[in-house]
PDB file of N, CA and C in Angstrom:
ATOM      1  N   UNK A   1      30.113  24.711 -14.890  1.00  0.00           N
ATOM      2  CA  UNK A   1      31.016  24.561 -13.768  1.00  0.00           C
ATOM      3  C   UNK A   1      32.430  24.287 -14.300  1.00  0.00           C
ATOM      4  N   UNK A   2      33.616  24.698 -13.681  1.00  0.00           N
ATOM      5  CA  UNK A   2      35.286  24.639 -14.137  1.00  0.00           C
ATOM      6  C   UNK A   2      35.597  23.935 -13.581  1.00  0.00           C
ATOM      7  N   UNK A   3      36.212  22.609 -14.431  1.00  0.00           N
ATOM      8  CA  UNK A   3      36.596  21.485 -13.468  1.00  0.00           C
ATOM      9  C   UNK A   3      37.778  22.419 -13.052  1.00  0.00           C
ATOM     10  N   UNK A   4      38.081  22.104 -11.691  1.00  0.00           N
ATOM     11  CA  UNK A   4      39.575  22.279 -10.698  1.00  0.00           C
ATOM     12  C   UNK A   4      40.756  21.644 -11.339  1.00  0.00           C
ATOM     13  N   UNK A   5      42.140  22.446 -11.857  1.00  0.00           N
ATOM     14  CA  UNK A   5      42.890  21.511 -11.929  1.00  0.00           C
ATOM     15  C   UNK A   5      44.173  21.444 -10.995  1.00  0.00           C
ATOM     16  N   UNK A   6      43.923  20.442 -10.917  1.00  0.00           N
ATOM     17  CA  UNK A   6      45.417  20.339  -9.550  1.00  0.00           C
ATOM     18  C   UNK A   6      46.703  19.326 -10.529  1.00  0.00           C
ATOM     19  N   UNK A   7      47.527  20.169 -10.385  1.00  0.00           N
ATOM     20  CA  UNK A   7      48.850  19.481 -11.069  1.00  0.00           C
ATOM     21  C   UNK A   7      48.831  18.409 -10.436  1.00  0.00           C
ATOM     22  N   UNK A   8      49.628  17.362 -11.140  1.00  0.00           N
ATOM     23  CA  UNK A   8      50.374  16.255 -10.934  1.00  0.00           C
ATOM     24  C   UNK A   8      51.341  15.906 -11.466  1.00  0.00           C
ATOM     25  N   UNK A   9      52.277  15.583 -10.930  1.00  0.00           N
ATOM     26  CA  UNK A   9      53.544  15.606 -11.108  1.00  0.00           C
ATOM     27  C   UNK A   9      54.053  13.596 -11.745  1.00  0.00           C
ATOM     28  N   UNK A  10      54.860  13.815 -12.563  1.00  0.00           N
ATOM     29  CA  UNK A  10      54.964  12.514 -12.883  1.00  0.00           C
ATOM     30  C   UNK A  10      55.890  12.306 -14.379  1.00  0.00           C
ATOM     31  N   UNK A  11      55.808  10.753 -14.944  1.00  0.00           N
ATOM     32  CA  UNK A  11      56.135  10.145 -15.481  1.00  0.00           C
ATOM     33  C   UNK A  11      55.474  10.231 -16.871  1.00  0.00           C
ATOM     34  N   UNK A  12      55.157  10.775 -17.944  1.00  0.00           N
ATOM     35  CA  UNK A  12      53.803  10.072 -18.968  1.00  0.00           C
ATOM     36  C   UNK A  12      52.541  10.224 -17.982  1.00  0.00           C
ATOM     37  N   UNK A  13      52.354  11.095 -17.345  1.00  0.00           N
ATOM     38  CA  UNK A  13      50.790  11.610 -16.685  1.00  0.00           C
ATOM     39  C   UNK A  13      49.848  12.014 -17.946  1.00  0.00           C
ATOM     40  N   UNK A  14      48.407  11.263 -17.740  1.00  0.00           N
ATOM     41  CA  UNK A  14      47.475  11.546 -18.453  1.00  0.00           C
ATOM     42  C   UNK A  14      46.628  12.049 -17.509  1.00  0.00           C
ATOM     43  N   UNK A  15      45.417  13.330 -18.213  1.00  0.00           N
ATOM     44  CA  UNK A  15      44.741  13.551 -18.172  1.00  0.00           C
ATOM     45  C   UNK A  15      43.853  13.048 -16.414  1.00  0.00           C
ATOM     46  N   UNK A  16      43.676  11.164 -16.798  1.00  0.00           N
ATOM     47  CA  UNK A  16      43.469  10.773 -15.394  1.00  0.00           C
ATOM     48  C   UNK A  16      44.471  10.019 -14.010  1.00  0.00           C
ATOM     49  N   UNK A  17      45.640  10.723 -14.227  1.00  0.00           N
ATOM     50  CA  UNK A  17      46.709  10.131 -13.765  1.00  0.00           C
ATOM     51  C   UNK A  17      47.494   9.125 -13.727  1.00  0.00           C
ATOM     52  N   UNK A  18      47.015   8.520 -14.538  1.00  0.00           N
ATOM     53  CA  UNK A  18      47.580   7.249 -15.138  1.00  0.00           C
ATOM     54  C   UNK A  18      49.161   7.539 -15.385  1.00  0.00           C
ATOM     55  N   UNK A  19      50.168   6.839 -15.248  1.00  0.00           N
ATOM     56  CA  UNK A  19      51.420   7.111 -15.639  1.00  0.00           C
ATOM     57  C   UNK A  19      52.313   6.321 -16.527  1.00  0.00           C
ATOM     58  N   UNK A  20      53.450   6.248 -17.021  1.00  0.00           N
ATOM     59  CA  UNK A  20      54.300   5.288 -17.244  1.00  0.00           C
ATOM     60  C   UNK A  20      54.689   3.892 -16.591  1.00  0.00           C
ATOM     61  N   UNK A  21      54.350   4.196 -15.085  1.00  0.00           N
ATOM     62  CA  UNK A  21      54.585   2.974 -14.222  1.00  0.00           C
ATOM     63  C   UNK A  21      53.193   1.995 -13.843  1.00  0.00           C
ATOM     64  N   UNK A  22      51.854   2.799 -14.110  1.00  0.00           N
ATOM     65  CA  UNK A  22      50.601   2.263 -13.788  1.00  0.00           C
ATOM     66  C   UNK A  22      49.499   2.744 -14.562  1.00  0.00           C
ATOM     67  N   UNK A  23      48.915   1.921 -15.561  1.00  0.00           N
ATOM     68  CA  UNK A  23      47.772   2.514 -16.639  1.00  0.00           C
ATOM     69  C   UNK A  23      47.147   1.943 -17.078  1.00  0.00           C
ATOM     70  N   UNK A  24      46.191   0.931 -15.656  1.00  0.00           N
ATOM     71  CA  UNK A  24      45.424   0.081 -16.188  1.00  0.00           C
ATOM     72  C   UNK A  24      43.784   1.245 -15.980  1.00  0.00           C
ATOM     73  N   UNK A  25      42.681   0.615 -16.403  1.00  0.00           N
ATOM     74  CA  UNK A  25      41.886   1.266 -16.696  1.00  0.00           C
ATOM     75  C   UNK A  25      41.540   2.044 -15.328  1.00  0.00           C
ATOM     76  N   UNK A  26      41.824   1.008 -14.148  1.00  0.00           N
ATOM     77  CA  UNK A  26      41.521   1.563 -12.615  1.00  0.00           C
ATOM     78  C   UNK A  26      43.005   2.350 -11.713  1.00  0.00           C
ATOM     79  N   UNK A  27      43.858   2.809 -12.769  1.00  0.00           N
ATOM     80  CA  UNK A  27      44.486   3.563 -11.816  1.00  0.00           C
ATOM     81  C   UNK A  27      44.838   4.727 -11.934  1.00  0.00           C
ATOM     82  N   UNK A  28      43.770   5.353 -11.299  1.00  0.00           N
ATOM     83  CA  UNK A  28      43.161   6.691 -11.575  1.00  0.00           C
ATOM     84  C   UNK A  28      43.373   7.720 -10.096  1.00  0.00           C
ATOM     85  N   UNK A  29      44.409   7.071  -9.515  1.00  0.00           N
ATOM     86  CA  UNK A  29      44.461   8.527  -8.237  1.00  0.00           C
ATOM     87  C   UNK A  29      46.062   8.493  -8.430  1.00  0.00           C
ATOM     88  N   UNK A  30      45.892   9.581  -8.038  1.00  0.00           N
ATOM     89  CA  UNK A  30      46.856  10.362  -7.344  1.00  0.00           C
ATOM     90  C   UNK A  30      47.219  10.886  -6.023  1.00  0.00           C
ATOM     91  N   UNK A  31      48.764  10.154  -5.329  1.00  0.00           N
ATOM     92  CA  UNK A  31      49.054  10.809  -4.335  1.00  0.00           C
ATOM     93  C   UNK A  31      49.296  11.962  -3.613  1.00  0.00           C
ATOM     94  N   UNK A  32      49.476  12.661  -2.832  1.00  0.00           N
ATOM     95  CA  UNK A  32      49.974  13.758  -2.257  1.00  0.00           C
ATOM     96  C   UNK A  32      51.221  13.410  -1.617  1.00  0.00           C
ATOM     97  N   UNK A  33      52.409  13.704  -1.888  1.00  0.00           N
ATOM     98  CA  UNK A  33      53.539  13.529  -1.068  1.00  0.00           C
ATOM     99  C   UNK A  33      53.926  14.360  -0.072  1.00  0.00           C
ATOM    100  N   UNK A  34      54.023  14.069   1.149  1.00  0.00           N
ATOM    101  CA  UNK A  34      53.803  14.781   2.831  1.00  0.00           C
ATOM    102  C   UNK A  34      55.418  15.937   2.288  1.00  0.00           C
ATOM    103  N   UNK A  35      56.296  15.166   2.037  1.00  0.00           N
ATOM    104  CA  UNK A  35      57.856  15.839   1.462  1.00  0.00           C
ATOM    105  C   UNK A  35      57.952  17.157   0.674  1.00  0.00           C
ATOM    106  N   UNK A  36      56.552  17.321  -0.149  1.00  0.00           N
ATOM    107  CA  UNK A  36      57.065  18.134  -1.597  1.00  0.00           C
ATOM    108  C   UNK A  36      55.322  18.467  -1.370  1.00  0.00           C
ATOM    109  N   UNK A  37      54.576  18.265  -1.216  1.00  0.00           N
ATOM    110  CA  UNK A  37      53.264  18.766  -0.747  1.00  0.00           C
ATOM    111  C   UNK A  37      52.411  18.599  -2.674  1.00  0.00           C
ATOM    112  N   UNK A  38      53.571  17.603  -3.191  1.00  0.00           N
ATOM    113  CA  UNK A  38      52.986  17.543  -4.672  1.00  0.00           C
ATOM    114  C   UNK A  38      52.424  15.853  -4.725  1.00  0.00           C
ATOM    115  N   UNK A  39      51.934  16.333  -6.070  1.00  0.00           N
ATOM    116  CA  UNK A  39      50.591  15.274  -6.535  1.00  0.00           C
ATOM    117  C   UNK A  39      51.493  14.380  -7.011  1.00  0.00           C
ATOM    118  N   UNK A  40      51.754  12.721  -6.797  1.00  0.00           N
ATOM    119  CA  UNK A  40      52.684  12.019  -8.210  1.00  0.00           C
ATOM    120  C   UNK A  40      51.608  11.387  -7.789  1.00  0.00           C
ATOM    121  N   UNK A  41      51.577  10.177  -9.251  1.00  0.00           N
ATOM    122  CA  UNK A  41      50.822   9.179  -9.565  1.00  0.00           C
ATOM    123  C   UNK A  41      50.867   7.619  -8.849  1.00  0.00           C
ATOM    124  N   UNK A  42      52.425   8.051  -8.477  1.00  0.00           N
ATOM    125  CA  UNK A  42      53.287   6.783  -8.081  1.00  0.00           C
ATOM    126  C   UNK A  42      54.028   7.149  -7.385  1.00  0.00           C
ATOM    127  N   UNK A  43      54.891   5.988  -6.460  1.00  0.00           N
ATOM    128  CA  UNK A  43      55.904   6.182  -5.844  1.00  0.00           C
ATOM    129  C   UNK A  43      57.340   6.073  -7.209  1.00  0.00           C
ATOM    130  N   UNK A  44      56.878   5.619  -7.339  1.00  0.00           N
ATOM    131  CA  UNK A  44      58.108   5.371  -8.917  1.00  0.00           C
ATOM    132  C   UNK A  44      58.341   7.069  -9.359  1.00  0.00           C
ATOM    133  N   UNK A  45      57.459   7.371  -9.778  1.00  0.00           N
ATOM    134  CA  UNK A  45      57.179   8.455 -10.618  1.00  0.00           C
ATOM    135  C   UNK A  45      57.975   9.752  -9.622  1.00  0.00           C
ATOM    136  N   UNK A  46      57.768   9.502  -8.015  1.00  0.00           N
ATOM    137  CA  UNK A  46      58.273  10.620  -7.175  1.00  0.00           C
ATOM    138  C   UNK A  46      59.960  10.179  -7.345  1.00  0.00           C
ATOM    139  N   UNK A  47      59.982   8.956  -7.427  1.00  0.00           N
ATOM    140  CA  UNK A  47      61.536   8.520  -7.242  1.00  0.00           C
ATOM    141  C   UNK A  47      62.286   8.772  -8.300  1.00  0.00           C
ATOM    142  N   UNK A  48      61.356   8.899  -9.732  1.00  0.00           N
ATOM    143  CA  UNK A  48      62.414   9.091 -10.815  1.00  0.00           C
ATOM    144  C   UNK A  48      62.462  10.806 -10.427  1.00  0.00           C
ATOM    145  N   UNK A  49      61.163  11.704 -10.833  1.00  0.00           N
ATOM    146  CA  UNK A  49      61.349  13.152 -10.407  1.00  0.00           C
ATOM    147  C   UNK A  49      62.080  13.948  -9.789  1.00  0.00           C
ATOM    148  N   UNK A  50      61.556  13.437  -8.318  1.00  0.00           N
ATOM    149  CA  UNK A  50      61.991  14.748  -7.079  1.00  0.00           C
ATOM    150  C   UNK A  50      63.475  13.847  -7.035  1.00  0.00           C
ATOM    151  N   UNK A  51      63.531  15.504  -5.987  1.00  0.00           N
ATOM    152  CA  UNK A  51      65.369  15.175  -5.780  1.00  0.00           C
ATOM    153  C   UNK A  51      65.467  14.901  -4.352  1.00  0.00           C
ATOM    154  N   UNK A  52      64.144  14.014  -3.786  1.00  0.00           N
ATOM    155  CA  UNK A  52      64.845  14.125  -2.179  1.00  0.00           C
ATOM    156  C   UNK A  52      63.766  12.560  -2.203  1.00  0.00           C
ATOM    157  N   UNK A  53      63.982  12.104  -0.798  1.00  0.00           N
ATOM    158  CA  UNK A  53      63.676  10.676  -0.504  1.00  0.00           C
ATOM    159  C   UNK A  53      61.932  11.142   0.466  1.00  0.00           C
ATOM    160  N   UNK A  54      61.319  10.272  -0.207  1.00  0.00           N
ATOM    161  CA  UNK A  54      59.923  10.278   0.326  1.00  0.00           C
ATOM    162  C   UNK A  54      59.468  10.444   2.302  1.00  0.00           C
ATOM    163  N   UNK A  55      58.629  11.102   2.248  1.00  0.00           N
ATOM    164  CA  UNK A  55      58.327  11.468   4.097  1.00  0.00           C
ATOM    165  C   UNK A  55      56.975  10.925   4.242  1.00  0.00           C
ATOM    166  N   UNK A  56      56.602   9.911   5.053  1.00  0.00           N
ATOM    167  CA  UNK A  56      55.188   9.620   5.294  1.00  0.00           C
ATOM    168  C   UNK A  56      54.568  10.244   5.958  1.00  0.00           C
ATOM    169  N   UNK A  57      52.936   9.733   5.496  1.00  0.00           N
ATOM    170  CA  UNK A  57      52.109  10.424   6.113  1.00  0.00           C
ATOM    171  C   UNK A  57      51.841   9.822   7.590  1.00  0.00           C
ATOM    172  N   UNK A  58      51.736  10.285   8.643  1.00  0.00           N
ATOM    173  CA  UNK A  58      51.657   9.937  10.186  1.00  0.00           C
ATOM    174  C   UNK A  58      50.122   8.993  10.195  1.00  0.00           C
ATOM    175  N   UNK A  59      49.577   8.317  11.232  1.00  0.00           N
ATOM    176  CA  UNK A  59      48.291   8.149  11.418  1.00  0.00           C
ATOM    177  C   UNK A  59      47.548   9.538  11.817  1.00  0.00           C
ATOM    178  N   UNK A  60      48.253  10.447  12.696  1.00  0.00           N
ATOM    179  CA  UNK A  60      47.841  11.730  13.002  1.00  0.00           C
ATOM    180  C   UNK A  60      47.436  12.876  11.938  1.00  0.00           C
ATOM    181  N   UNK A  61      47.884  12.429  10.671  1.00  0.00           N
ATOM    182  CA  UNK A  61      47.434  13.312   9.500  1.00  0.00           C
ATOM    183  C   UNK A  61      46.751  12.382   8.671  1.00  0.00           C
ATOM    184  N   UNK A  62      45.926  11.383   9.160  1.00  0.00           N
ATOM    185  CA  UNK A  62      45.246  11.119   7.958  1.00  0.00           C
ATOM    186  C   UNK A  62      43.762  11.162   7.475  1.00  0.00           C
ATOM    187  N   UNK A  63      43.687  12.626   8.334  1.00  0.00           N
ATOM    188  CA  UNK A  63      42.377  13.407   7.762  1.00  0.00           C
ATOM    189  C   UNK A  63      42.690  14.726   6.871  1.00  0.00           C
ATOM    190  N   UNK A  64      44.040  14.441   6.261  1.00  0.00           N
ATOM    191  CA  UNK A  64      44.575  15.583   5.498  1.00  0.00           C
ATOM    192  C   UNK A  64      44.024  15.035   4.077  1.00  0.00           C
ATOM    193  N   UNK A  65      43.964  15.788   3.440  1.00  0.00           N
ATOM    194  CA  UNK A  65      43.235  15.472   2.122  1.00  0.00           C
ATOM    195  C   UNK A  65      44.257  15.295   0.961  1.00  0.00           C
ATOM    196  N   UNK A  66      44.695  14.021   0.764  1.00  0.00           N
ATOM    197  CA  UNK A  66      46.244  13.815   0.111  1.00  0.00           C
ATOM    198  C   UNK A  66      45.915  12.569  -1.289  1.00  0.00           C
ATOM    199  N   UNK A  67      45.109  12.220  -1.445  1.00  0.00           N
ATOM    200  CA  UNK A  67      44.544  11.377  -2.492  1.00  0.00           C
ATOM    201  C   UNK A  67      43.613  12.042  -3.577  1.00  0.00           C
ATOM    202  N   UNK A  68      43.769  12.130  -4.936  1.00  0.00           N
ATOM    203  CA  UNK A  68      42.970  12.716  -5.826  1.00  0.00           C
ATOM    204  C   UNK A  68      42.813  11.910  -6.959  1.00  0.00           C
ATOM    205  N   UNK A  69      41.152  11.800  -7.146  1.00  0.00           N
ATOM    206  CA  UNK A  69      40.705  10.849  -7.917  1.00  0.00           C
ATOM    207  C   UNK A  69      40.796  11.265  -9.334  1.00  0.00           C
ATOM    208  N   UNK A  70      41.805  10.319 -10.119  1.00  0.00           N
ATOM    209  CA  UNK A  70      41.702  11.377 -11.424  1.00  0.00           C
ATOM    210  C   UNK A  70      40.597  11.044 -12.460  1.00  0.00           C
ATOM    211  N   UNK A  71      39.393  10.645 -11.846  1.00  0.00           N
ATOM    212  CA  UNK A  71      38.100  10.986 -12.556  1.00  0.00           C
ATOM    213  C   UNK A  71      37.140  12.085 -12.301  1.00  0.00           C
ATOM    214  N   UNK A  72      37.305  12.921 -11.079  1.00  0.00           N
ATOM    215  CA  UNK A  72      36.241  13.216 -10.895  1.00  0.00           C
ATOM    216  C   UNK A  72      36.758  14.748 -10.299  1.00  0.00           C
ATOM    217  N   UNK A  73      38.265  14.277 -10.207  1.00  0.00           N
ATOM    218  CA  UNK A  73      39.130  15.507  -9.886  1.00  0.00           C
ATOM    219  C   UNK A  73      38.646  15.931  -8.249  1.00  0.00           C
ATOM    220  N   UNK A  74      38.372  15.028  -7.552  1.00  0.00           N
ATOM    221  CA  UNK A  74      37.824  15.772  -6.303  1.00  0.00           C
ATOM    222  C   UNK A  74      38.916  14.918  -5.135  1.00  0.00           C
ATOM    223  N   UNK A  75      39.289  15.559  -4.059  1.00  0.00           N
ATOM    224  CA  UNK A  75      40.373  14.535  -3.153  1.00  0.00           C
ATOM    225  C   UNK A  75      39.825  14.428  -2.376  1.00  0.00           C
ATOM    226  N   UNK A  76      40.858  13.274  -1.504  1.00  0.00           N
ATOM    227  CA  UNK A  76      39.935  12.476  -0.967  1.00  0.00           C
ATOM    228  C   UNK A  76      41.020  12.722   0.621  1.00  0.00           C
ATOM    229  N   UNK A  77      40.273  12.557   1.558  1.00  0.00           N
ATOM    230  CA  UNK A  77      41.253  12.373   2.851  1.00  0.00           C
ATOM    231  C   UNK A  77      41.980  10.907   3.092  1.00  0.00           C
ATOM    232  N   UNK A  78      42.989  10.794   3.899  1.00  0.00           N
ATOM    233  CA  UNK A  78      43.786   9.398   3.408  1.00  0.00           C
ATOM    234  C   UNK A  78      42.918   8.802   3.984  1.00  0.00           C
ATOM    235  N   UNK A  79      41.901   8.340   4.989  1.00  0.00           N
ATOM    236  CA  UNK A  79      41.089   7.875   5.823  1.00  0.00           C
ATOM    237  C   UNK A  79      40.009   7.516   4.842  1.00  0.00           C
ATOM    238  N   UNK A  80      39.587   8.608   4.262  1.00  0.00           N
ATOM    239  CA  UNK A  80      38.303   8.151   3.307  1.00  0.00           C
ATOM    240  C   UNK A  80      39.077   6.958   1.859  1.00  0.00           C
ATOM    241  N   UNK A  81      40.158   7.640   1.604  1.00  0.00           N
ATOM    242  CA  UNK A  81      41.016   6.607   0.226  1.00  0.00           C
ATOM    243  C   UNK A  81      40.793   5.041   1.192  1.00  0.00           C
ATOM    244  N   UNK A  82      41.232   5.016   2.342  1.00  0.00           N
ATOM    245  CA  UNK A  82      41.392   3.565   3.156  1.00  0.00           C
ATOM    246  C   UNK A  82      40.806   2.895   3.014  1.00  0.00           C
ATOM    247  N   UNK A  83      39.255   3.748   3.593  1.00  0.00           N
ATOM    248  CA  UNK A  83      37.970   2.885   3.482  1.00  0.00           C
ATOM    249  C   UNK A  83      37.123   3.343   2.772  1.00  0.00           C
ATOM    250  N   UNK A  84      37.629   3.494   1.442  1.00  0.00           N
ATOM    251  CA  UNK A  84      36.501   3.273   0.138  1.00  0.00           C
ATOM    252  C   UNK A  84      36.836   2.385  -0.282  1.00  0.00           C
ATOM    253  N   UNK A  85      37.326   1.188  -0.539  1.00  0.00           N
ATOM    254  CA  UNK A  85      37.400  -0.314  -0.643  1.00  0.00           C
ATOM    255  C   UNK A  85      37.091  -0.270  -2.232  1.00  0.00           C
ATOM    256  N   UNK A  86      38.195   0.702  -2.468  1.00  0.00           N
ATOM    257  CA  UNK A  86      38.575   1.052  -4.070  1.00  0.00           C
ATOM    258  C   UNK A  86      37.506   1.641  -4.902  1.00  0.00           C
ATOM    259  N   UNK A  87      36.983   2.203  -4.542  1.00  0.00           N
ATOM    260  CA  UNK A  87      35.945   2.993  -5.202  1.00  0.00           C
ATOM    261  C   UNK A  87      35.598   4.456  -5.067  1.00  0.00           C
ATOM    262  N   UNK A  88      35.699   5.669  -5.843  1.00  0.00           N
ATOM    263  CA  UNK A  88      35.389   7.095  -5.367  1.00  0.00           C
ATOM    264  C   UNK A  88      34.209   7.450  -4.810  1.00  0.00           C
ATOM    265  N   UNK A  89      33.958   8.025  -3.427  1.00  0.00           N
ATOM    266  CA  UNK A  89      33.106   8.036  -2.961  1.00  0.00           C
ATOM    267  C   UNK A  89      32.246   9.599  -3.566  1.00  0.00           C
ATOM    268  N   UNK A  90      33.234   9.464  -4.262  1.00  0.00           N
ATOM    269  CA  UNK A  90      32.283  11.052  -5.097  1.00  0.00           C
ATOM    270  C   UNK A  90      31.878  10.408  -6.462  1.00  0.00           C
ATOM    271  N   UNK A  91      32.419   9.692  -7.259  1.00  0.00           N
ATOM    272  CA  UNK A  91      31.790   9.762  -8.937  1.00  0.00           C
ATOM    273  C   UNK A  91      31.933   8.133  -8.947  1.00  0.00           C
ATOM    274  N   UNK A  92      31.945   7.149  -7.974  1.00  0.00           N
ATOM    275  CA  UNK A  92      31.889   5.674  -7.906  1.00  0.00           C
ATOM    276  C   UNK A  92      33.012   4.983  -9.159  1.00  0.00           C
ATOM    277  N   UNK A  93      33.978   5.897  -9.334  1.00  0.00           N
ATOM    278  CA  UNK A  93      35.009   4.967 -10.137  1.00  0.00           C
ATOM    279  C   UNK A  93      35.513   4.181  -9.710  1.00  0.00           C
ATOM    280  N   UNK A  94      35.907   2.958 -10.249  1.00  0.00           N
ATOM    281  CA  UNK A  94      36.571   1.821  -9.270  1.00  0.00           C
ATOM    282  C   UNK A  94      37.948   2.578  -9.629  1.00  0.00           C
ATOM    283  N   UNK A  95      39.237   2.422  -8.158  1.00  0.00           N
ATOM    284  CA  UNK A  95      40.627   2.822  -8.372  1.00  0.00           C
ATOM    285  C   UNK A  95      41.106   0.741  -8.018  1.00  0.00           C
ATOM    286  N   UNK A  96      42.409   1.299  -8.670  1.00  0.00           N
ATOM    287  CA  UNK A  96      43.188  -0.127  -8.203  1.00  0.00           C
ATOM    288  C   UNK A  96      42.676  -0.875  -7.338  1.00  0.00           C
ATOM    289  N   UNK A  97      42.746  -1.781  -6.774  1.00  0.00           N
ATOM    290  CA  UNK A  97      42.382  -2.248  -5.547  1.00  0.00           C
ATOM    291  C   UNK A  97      43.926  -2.968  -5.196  1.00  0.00           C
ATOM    292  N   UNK A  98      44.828  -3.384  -6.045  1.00  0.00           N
ATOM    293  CA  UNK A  98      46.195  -3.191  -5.794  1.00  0.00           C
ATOM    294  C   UNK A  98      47.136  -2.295  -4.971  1.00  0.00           C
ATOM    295  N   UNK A  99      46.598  -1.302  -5.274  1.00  0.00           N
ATOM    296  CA  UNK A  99      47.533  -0.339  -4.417  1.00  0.00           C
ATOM    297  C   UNK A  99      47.496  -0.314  -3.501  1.00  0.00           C
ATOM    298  N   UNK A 100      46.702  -1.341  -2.529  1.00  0.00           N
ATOM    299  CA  UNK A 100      46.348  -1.418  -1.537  1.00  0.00           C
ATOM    300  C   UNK A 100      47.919  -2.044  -0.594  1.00  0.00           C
ATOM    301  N   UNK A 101      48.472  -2.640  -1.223  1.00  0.00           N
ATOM    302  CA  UNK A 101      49.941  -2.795  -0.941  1.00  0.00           C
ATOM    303  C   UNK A 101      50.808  -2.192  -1.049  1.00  0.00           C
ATOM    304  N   UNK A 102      50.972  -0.559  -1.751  1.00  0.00           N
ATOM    305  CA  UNK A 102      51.704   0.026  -1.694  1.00  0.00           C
ATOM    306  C   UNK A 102      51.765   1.190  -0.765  1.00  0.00           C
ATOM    307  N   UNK A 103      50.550   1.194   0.164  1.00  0.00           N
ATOM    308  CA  UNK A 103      50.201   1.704   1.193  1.00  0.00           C
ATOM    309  C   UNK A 103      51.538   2.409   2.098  1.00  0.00           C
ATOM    310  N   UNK A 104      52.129   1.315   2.741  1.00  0.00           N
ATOM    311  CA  UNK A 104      53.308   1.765   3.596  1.00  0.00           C
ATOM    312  C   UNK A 104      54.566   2.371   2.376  1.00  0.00           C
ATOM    313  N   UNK A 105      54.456   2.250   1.391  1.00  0.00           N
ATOM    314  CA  UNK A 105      55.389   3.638   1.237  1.00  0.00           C
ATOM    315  C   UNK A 105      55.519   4.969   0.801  1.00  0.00           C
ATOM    316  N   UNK A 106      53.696   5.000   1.231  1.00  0.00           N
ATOM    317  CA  UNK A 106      53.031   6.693   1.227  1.00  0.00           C
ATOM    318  C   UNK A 106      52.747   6.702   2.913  1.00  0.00           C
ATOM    319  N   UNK A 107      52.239   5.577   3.661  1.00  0.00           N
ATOM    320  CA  UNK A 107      51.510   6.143   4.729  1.00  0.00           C
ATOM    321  C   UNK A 107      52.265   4.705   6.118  1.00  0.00           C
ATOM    322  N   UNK A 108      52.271   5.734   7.166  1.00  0.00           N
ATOM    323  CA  UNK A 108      53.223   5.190   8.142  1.00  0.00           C
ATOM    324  C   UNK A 108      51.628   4.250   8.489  1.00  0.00           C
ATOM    325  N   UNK A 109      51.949   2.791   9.149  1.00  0.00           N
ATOM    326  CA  UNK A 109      51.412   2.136   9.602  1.00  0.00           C
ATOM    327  C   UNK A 109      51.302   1.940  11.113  1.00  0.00           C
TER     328      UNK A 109
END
């Protein structure tokens, strides 16, 4: 089977998305930015990059599939990222459980 690869855009991006701004053993996804329809690791990482200011995701889109686990390479809908209570519901990697605060400046509340 060919793993899928979906770019990600970033800072020092590894392999499991880990970046320059976040690379502890659990921070392993990647966003979808609603703005640029691209993968960053971070909000940092979109802010040093792109050339325009971040667009959230609505409550009305958050069965769009905008989170990608960089273990298992499979994404996730923002709804399912919410309530997996930091864990991939496809290959059981634990992700941050931190990022759980950086929420509102990917996704409108």
């Amino acid at each position: 089977m060919t793993e899928k690869l979906i770019p990600v855009s970033g800072v020092d991006v590894d392999s499991k998305t880990k970046c320059k701004h976040y690379r502890t053993q659990k921070d392993i996804i990647a966003i979808k930015f609603k703005c640029c329809n691209t993968y960053y690791p971070c909000h940092t990482c979109h802010e040093e990059i792109a050339d325009h200011h971040p667009v959230l995701w609505s409550p009305e889109e958050w069965n769009t599939k905008a989170v990608l686990c960089g273990e298992c390479k499979n994404e996730l809908t923002i709804l399912q990222y919410m309530n997996c209570q930091s864990v991939c519901p496809h290959c059981n990697s634990s992700f941050n459980p931190g990022c759980q605060s950086h929420y509102h400046l990917y996704f409108q509340g």
